[in-house]
Protein backbone atom coordinates (compact mmCIF):
# COMPACT_ATOMS: atom_id res chain seq x y z
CA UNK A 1 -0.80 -11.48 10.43
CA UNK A 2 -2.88 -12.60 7.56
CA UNK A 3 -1.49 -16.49 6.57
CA UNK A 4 -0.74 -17.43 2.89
CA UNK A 5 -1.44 -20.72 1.87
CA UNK A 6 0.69 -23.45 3.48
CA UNK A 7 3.57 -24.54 1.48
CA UNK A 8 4.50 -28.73 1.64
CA UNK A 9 8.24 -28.05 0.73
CA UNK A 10 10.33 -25.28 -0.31
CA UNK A 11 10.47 -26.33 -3.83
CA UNK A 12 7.39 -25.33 -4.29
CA UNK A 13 7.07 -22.02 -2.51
CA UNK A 14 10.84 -21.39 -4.56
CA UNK A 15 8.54 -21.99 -8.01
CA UNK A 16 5.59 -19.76 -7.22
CA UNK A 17 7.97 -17.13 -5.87
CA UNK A 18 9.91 -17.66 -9.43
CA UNK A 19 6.44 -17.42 -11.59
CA UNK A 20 4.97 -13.92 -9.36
CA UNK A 21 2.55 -16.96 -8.04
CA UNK A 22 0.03 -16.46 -10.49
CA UNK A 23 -1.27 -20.20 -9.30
CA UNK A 24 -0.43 -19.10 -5.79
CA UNK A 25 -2.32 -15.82 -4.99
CA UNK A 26 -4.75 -15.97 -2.92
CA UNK A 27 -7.82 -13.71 -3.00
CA UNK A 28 -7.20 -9.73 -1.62
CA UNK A 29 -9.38 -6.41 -2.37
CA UNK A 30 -7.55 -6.29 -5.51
CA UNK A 31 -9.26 -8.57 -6.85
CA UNK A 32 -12.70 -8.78 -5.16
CA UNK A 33 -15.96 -10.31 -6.29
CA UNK A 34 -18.44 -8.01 -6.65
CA UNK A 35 -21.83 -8.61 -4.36
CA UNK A 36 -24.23 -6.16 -5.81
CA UNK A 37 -26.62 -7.80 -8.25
CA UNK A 38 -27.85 -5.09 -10.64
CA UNK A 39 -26.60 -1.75 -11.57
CA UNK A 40 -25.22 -0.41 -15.07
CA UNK A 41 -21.46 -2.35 -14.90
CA UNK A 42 -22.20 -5.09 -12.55
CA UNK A 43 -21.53 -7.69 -14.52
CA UNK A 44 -18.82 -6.60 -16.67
CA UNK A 45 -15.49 -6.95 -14.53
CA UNK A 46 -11.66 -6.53 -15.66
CA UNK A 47 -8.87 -6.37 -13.35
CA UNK A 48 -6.63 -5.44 -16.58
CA UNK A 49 -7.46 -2.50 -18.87
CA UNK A 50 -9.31 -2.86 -21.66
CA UNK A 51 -11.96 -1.88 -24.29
CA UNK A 52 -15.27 -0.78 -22.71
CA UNK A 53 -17.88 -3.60 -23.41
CA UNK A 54 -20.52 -2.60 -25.71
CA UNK A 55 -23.25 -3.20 -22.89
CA UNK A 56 -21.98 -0.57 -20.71
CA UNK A 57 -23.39 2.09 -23.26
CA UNK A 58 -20.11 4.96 -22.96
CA UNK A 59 -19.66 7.39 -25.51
CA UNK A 60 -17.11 6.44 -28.00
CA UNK A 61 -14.99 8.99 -26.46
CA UNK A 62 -13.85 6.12 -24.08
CA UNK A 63 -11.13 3.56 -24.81
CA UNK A 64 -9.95 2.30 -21.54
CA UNK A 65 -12.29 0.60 -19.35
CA UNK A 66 -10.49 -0.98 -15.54
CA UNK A 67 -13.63 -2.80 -12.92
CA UNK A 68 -11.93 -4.50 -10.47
CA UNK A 69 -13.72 -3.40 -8.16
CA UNK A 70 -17.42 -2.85 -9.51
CA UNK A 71 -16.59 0.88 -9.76
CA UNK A 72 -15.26 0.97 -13.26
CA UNK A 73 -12.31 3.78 -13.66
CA UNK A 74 -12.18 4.56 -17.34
CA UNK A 75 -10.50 6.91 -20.03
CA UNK A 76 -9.92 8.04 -23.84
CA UNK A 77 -7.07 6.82 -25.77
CA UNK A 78 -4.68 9.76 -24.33
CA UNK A 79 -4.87 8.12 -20.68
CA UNK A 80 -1.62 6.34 -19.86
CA UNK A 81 -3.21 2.84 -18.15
CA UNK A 82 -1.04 3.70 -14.77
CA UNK A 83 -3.55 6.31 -14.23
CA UNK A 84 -6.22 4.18 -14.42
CA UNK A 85 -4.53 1.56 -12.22
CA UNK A 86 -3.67 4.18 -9.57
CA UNK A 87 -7.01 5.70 -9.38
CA UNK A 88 -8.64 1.34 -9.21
CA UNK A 89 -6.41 1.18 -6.33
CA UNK A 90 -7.89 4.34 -4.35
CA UNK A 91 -11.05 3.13 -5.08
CA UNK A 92 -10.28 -0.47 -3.13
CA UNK A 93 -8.38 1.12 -0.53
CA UNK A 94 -11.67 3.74 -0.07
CA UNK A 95 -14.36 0.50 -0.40
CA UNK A 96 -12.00 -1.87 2.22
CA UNK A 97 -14.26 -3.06 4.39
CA UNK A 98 -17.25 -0.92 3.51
CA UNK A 99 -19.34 -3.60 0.95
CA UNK A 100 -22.68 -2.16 1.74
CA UNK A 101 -21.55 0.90 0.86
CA UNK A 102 -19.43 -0.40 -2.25
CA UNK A 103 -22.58 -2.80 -2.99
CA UNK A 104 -24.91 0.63 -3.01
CA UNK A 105 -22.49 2.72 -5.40
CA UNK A 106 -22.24 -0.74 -7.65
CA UNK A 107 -26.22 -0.82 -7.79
CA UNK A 108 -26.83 3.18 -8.49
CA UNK A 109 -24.14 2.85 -11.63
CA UNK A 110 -21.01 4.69 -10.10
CA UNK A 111 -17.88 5.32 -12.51
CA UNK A 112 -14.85 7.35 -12.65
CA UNK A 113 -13.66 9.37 -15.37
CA UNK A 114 -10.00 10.72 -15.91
CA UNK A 115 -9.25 13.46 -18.16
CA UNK A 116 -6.03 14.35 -19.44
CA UNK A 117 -5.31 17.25 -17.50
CA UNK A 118 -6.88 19.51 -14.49
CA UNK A 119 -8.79 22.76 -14.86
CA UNK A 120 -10.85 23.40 -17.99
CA UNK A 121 -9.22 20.31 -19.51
CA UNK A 122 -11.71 18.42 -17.40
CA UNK A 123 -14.56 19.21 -20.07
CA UNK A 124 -13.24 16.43 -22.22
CA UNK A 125 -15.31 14.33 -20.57
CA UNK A 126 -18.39 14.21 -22.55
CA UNK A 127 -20.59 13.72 -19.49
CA UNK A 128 -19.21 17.45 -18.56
CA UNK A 129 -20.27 19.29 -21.62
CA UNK A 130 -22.18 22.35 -20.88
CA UNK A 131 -21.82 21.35 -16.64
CA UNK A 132 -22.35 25.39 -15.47
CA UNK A 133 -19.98 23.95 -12.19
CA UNK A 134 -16.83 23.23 -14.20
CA UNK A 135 -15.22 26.86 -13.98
CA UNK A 136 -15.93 26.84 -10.18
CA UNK A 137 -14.37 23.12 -9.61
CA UNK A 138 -11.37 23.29 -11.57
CA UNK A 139 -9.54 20.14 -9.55
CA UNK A 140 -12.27 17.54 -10.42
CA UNK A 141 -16.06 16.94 -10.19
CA UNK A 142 -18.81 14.65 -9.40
CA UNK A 143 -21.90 14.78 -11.55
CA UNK A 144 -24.84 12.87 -8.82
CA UNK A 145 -27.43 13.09 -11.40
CA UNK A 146 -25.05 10.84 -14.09
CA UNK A 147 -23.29 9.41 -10.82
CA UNK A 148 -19.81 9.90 -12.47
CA UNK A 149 -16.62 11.13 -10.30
CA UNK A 150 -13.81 12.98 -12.85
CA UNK A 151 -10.07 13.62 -12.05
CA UNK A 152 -7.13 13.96 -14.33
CA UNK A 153 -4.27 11.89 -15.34
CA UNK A 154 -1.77 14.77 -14.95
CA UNK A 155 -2.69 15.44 -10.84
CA UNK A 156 -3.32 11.42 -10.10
CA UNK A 157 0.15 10.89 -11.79
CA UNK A 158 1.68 14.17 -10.02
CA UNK A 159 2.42 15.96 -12.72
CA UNK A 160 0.50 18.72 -11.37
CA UNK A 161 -0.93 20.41 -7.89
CA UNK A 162 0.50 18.33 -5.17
CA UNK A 163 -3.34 17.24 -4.04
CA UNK A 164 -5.28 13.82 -4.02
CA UNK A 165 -7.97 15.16 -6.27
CA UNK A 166 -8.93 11.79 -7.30
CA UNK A 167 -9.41 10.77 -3.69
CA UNK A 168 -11.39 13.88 -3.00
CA UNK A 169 -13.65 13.38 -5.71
CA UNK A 170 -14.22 9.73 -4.76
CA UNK A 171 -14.87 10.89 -1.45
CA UNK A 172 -18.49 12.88 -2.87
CA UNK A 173 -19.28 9.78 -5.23
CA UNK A 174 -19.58 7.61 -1.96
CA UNK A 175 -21.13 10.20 -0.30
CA UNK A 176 -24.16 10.75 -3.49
CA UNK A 177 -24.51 6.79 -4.51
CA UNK A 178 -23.38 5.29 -1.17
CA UNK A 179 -23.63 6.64 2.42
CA UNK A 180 -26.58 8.83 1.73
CA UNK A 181 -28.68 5.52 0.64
CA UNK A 182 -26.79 3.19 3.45
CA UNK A 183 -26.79 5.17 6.79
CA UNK A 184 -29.91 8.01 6.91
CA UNK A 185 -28.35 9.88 9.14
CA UNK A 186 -25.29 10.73 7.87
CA UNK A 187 -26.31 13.87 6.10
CA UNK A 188 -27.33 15.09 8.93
CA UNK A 189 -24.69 14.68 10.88
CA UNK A 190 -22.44 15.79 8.26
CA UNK A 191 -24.33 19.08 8.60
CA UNK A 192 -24.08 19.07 12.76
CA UNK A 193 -20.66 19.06 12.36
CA UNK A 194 -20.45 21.73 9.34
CA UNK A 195 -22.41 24.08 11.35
CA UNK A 196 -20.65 23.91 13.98
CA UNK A 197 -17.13 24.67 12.34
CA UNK A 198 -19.21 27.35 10.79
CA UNK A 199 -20.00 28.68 14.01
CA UNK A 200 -16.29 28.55 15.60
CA UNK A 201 -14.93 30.08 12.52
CA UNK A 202 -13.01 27.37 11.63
CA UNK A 203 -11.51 26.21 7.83
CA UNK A 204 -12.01 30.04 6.69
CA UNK A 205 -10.87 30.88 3.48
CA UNK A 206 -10.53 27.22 2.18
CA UNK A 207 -12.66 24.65 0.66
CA UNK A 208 -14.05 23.52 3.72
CA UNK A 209 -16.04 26.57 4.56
CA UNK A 210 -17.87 26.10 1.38
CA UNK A 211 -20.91 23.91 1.97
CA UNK A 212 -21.24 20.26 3.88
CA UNK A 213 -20.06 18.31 0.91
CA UNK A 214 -16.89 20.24 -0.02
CA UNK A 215 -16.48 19.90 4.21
CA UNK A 216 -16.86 16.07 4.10
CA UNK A 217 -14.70 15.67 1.11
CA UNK A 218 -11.70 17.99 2.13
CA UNK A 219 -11.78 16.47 5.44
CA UNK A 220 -11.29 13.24 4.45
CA UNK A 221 -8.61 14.16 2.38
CA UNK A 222 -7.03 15.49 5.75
CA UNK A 223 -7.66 12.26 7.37
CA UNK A 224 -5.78 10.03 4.70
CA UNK A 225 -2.66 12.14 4.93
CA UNK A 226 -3.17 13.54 1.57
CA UNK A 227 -4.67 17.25 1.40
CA UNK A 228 -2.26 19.50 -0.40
CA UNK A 229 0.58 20.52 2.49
CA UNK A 230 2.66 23.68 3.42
CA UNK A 231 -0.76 26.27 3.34
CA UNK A 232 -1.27 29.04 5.70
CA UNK A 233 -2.90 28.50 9.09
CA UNK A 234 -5.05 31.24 7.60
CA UNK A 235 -6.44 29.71 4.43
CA UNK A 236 -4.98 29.85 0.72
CA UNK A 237 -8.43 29.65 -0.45
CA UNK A 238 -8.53 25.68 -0.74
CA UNK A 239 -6.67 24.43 2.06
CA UNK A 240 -4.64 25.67 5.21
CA UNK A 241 -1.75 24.13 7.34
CA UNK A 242 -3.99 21.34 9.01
CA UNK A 243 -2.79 17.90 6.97
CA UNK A 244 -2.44 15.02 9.81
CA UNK A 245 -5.07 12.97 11.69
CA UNK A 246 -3.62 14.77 15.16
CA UNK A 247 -4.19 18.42 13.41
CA UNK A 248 -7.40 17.27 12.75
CA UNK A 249 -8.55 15.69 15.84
CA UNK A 250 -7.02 19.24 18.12
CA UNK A 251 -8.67 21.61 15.53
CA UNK A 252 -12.00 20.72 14.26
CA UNK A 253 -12.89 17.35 16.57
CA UNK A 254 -16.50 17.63 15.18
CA UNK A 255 -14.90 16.40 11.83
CA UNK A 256 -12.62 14.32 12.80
CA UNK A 257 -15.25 12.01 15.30
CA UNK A 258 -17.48 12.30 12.01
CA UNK A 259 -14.93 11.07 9.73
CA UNK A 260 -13.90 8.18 12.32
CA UNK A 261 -17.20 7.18 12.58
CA UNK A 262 -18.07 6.28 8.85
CA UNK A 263 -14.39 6.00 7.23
CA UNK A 264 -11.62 3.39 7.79
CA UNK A 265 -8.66 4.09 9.79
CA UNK A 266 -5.95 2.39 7.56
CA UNK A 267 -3.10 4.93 6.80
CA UNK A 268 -1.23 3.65 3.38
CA UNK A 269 -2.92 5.89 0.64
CA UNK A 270 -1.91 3.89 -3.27
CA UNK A 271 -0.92 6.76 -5.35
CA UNK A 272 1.87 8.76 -6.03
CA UNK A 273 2.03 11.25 -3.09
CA UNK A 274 3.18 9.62 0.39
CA UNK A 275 0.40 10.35 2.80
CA UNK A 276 1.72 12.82 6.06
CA UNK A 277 1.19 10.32 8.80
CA UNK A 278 1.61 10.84 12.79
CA UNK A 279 4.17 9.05 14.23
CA UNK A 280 3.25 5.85 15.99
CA UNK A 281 5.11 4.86 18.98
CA UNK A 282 8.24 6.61 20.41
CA UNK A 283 11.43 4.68 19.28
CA UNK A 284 14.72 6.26 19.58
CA UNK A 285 16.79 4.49 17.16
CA UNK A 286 20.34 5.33 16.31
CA UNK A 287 21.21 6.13 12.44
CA UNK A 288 23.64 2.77 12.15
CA UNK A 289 24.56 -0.22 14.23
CA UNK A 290 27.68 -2.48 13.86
CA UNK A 291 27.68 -6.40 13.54
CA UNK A 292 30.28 -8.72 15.25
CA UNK A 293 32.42 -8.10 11.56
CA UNK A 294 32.18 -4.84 12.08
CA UNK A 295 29.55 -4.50 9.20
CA UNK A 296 27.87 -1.44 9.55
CA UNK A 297 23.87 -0.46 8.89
CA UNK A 298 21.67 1.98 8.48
CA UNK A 299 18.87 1.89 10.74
CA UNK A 300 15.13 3.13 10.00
CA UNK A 301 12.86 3.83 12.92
CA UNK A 302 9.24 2.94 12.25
CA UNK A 303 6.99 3.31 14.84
CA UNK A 304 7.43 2.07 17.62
CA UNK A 305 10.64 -0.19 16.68
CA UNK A 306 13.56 0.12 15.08
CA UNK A 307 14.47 -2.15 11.99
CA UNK A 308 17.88 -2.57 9.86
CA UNK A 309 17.45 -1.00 6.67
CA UNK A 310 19.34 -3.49 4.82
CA UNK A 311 19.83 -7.16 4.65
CA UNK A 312 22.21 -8.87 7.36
CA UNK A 313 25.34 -9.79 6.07
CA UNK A 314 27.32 -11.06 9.22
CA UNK A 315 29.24 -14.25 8.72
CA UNK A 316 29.27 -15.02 12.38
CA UNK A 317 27.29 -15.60 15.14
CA UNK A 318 27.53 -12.72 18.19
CA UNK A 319 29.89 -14.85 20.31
CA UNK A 320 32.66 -15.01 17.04
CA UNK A 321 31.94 -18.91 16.11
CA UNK A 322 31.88 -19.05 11.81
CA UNK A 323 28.29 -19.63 10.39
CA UNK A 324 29.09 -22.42 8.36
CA UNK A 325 29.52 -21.58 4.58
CA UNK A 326 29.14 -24.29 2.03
CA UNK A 327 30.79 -22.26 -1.14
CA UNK A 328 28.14 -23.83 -3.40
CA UNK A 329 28.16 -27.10 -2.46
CA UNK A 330 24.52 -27.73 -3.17
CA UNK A 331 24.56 -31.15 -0.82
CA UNK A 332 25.96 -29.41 1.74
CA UNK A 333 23.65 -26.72 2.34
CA UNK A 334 20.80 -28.54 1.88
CA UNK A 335 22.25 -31.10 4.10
CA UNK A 336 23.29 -28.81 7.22
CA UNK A 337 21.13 -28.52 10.28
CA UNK A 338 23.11 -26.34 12.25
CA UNK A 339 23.21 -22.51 10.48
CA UNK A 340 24.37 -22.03 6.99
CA UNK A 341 25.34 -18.78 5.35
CA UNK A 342 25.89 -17.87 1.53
CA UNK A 343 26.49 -14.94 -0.66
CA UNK A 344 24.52 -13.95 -3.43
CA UNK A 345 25.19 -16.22 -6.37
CA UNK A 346 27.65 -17.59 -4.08
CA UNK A 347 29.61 -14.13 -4.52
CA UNK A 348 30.73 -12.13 -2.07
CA UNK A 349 31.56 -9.12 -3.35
CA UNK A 350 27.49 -8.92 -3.75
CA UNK A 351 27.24 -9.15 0.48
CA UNK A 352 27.32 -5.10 0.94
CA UNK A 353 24.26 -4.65 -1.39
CA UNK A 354 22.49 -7.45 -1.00
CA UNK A 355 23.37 -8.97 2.09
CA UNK A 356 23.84 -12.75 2.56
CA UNK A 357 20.88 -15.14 2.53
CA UNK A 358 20.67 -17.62 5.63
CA UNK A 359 19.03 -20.96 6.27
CA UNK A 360 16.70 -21.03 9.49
CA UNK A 361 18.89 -22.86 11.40
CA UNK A 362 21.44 -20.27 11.62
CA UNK A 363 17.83 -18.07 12.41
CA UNK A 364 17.42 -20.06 15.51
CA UNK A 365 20.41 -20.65 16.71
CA UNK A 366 20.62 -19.28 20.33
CA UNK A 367 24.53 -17.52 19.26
CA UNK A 368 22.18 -15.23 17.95
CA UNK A 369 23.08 -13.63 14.12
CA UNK A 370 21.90 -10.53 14.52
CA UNK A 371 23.96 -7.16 16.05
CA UNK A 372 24.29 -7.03 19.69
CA UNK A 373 21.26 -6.05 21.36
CA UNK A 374 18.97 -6.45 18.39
CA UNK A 375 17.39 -9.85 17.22
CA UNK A 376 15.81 -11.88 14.37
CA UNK A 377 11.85 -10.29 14.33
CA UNK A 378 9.43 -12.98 15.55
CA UNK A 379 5.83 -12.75 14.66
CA UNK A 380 4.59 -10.24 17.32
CA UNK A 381 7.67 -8.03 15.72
CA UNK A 382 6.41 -8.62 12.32
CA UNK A 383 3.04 -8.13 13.36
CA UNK A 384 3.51 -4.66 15.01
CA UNK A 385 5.51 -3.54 11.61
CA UNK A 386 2.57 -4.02 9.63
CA UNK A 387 -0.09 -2.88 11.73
CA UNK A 388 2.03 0.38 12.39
CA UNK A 389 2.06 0.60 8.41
CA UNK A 390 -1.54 -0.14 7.53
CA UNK A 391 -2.47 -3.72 7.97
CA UNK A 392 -1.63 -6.65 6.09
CA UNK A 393 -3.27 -5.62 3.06
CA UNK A 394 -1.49 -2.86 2.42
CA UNK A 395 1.42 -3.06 4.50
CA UNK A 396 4.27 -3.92 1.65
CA UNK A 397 3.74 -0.88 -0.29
CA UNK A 398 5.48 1.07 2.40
CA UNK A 399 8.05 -1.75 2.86
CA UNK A 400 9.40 -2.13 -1.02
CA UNK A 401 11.93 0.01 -2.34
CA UNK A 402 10.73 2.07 -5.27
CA UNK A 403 14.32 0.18 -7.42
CA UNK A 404 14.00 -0.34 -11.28
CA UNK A 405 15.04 -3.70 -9.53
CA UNK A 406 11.67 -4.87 -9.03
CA UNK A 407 10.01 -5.73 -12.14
CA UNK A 408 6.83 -4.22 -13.08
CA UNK A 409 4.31 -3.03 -11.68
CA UNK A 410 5.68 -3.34 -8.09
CA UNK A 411 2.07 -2.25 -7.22
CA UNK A 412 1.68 0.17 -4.94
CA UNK A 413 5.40 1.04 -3.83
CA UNK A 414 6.39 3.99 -2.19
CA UNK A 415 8.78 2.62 -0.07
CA UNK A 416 7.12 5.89 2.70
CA UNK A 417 8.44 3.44 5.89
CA UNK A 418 11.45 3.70 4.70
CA UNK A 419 12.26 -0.58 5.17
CA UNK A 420 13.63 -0.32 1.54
CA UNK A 421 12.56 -4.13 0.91
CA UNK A 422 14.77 -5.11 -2.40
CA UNK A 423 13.62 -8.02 -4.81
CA UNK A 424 16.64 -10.14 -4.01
CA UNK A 425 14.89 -13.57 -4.86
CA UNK A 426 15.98 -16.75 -2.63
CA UNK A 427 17.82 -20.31 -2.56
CA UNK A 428 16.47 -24.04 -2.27
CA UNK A 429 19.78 -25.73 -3.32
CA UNK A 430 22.40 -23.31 -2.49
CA UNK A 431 23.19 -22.76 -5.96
CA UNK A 432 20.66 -21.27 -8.22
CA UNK A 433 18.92 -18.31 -6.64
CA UNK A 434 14.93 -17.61 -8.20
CA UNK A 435 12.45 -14.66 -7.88
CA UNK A 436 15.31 -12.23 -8.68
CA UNK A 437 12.74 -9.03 -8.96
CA UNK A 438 9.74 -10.23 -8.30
CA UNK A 439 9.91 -10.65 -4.67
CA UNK A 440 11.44 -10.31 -1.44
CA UNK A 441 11.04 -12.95 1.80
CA UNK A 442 12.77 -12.76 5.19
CA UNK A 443 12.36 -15.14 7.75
CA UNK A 444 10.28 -14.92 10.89
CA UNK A 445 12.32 -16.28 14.03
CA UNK A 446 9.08 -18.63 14.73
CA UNK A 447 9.24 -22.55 14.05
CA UNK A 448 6.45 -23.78 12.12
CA UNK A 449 7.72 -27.15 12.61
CA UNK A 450 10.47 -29.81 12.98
CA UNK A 451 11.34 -29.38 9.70
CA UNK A 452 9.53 -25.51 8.68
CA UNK A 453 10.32 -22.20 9.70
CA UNK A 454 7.81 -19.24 9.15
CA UNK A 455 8.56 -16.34 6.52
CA UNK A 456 6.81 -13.27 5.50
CA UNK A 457 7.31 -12.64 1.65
CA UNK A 458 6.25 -9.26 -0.55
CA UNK A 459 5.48 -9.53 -4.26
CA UNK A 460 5.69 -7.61 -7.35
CA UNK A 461 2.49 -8.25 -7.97
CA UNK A 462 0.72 -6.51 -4.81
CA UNK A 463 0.58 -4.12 -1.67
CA UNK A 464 -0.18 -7.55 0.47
CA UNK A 465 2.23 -8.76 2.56
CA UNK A 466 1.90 -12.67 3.55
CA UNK A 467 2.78 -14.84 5.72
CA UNK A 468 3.60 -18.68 5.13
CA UNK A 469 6.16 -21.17 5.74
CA UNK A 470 9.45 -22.92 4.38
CA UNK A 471 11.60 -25.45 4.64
CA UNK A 472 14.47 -24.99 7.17
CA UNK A 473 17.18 -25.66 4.76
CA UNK A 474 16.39 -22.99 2.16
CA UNK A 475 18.13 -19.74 2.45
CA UNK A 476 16.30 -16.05 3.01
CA UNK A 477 17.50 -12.94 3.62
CA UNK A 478 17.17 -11.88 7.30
CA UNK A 479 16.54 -8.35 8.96
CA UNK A 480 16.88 -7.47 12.54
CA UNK A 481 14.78 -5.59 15.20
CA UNK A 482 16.45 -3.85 17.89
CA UNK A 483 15.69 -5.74 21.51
């Protein structure tokens, strides 16, 4: 797992976890530098919305300008800033790891439009006026010669056709200003592979039967989980009932070997629509599991493991013995080195929705404070989560809970793992409990030291999902993984 800076004392971990860690956050693709040294919006960057600089030369029709990328995303007064946020997102996710071929698209002057809504209400952007291609691409468009992508607000928001049009359209603009320029032979491969689905009769009567382009594009859209689903096997005239990675791969392996080849493999599309994913691993997890209390919780299976889908709240260890509770006695818990429990503002009628938080002693104590058969995750356990989920980078998307709980933006949750991480803040002291919405933190079972344990925490603020490390006296929420 990816480390987050080292934290001396819990103190100070408890007041960048209170502030969203503005002074804290390290450097992710949300925020990356951009490496390409010329090109049209190079060197005019914003990771917030805002006016479009002068230098950029748009039409006046343009209020909203978003680069945080190098790839600005921009819109008229009538865009709602979320769409342009979304649609900065899919263009990181689609540029992770690929900097020569973000670096090309930065140099050749690539931008994104959005519109306000899909079909003819595309022609408000002014770069479409008089395009003879509009009536015939209806869900979005790419313009090489003016190297502009255009979706609308409506379908990246899902307020419309239940397809990644944005991601689609993305797709061709990397294609024209990026891959072409990069790798020489990807056109032709590109066409290798078209011909040959041509020749087999596959994707008939949808969009990838129309030409190479629409075939790369499409496909892709297949790959990430997000192609429009429920079509029939025989073609709607855009799409059919292929919409997983395993589909893909049995059905048109030209494509899919293609697609491997020049695209990343991570699986946790930002947007609105929860990519269809294949199932990793085989766990056979049980829908609830009962604590030594007789607490009971639901259980999600991800993967290959399965996790509680709620916060521990047990108040003793597996063999019966009490897991000492201070009752708010600040000195006391941060005194006690051998397992402390407490409720939630020291309440507990709060321990059934937001579980109890525990110090890492109690974590490490070989009575064991998790279920029967199950056990506090260790770092391996943490690490297969994430990987099954993404990677690192994008890993606590799927984890948070979509609650009004977590203050805005909560970037990037979907919540499509179905972990259900709440914003339940944490404790130094015992007492006062800090980072109420803005984050969540469990701990990992690992010692970092004599006097640290290791946690993984999720923000507000991002998809990232870090690792780090506390003092053993302050108090976390825990989860457990089944043995």
């Amino acid at each position: 797992m990816k480390s987050f800076k080292s934290l001396s004392h819990w103190g100070l971990f408890l007041l960048c976890f209170s502030l969203c860690i503005p002074s804290c956050k390290k450097k992710t693709d949300s925020d990356d530098d951009v490496d390409a040294s010329s090109g049209r919006f190079y060197k005019y960057t914003s990771c917030t919305v805002i006016a479009p600089p002068a230098e950029v030369n748009l039409s006046s029709y343009y209020k909203k300008y978003l680069n945080c990328s190098g790839i600005p995303v921009i819109g008229s007064a009538a865009i709602d800033d979320e769409a342009l946020i979304e649609t900065d997102n899919m263009i990181k996710f689609m540029l992770r790891g690929k900097d020569n071929i973000k670096n090309k698209m930065i140099e050749t002057g690539s931008y994104f439009a959005i519109t306000p809504t899909l079909g003819l209400g595309l022609m408000d952007a002014p770069e479409l006026a008089g395009s003879p291609y509009i009536n015939a691409y209806v869900g979005g468009i790419v313009l090489p010669d003016k190297h502009i992508g255009v979706a609308s607000m409506d379908n990246i928001l899902c307020q419309g056709d239940p397809n990644n049009n944005s991601l689609h359209e993305f797709v061709h603009l990397m294609h024209l200003d990026g891959f072409r320029h990069a790798y020489p032979n990807f056109e032709s491969e590109a066409k290798a592979a078209f011909s040959k689905s041509k020749n087999k009769g596959l994707w008939a009567n949808t969009h990838l039967s129309r030409d190479f382009l629409e075939y790369i594009a499409a496909g892709v859209t297949i790959w990430y989980g997000v192609s429009k689903q429920s079509s029939p096997a025989a073609g709607d005239g855009a799409f059919n009932n292929i919409v997983k990675r395993s589909e893909l791969l049995a059905y048109d392996p030209d494509l899919y070997n293609f697609i491997a080849t020049y695209f990343h493999t991570d699986t946790d599309v930002p947007g609105c629509l929860a990519p269809v994913l294949d199932p990793v691993g085989n766990a056979n997890c049980d829908p609830t599991v009962t604590d030594i209390d007789g607490n009971s919780y639901n259980v999600v299976s991800i993967g290959s493991q399965c996790w509680l889908k709620e916060n521990l709240r047990t108040a003793h260890y597996q063999d019966g013995s009490a897991i000492y509770n201070p009752n708010g006695n600040s000195t006391d818990w941060q005194s006690n080195t051998t397992g402390a429990c407490l409720s939630y503002q020291n309440n507990p009628s709060n321990d059934a929705t937001t579980g109890k938080v525990y110090n890492f002693y109690a974590v490490m104590n070989s009575k064991n404070i998790c279920p029967n058969g199950w056990h506090i995750p260790n770092t391996t356990d943490w690490g297969v989560l994430l990987n099954q989920l993404g990677g690192v980078p994008v890993a606590s998307a799927a984890m948070k809970s979509t609650s009004s709980l977590w203050q805005a933006p909560n970037v990037g949750a979907t919540n499509s793992s179905g972990f259900t991480a709440m914003p339940y803040g944490a404790t130094s002291d015992g007492v006062g409990f800090q980072g109420h919405g803005n984050g969540a933190a469990f701990w990992i079972s690992d010692e970092k030291s004599s006097t640290e344990g290791k946690l993984i925490m999720l923000f507000n603020s991002s998809t990232d999902a870090w690792t780090t490390k506390g003092g053993k006296t302050g108090g976390l929420y825990c989860r457990c993984v089944k043995d």
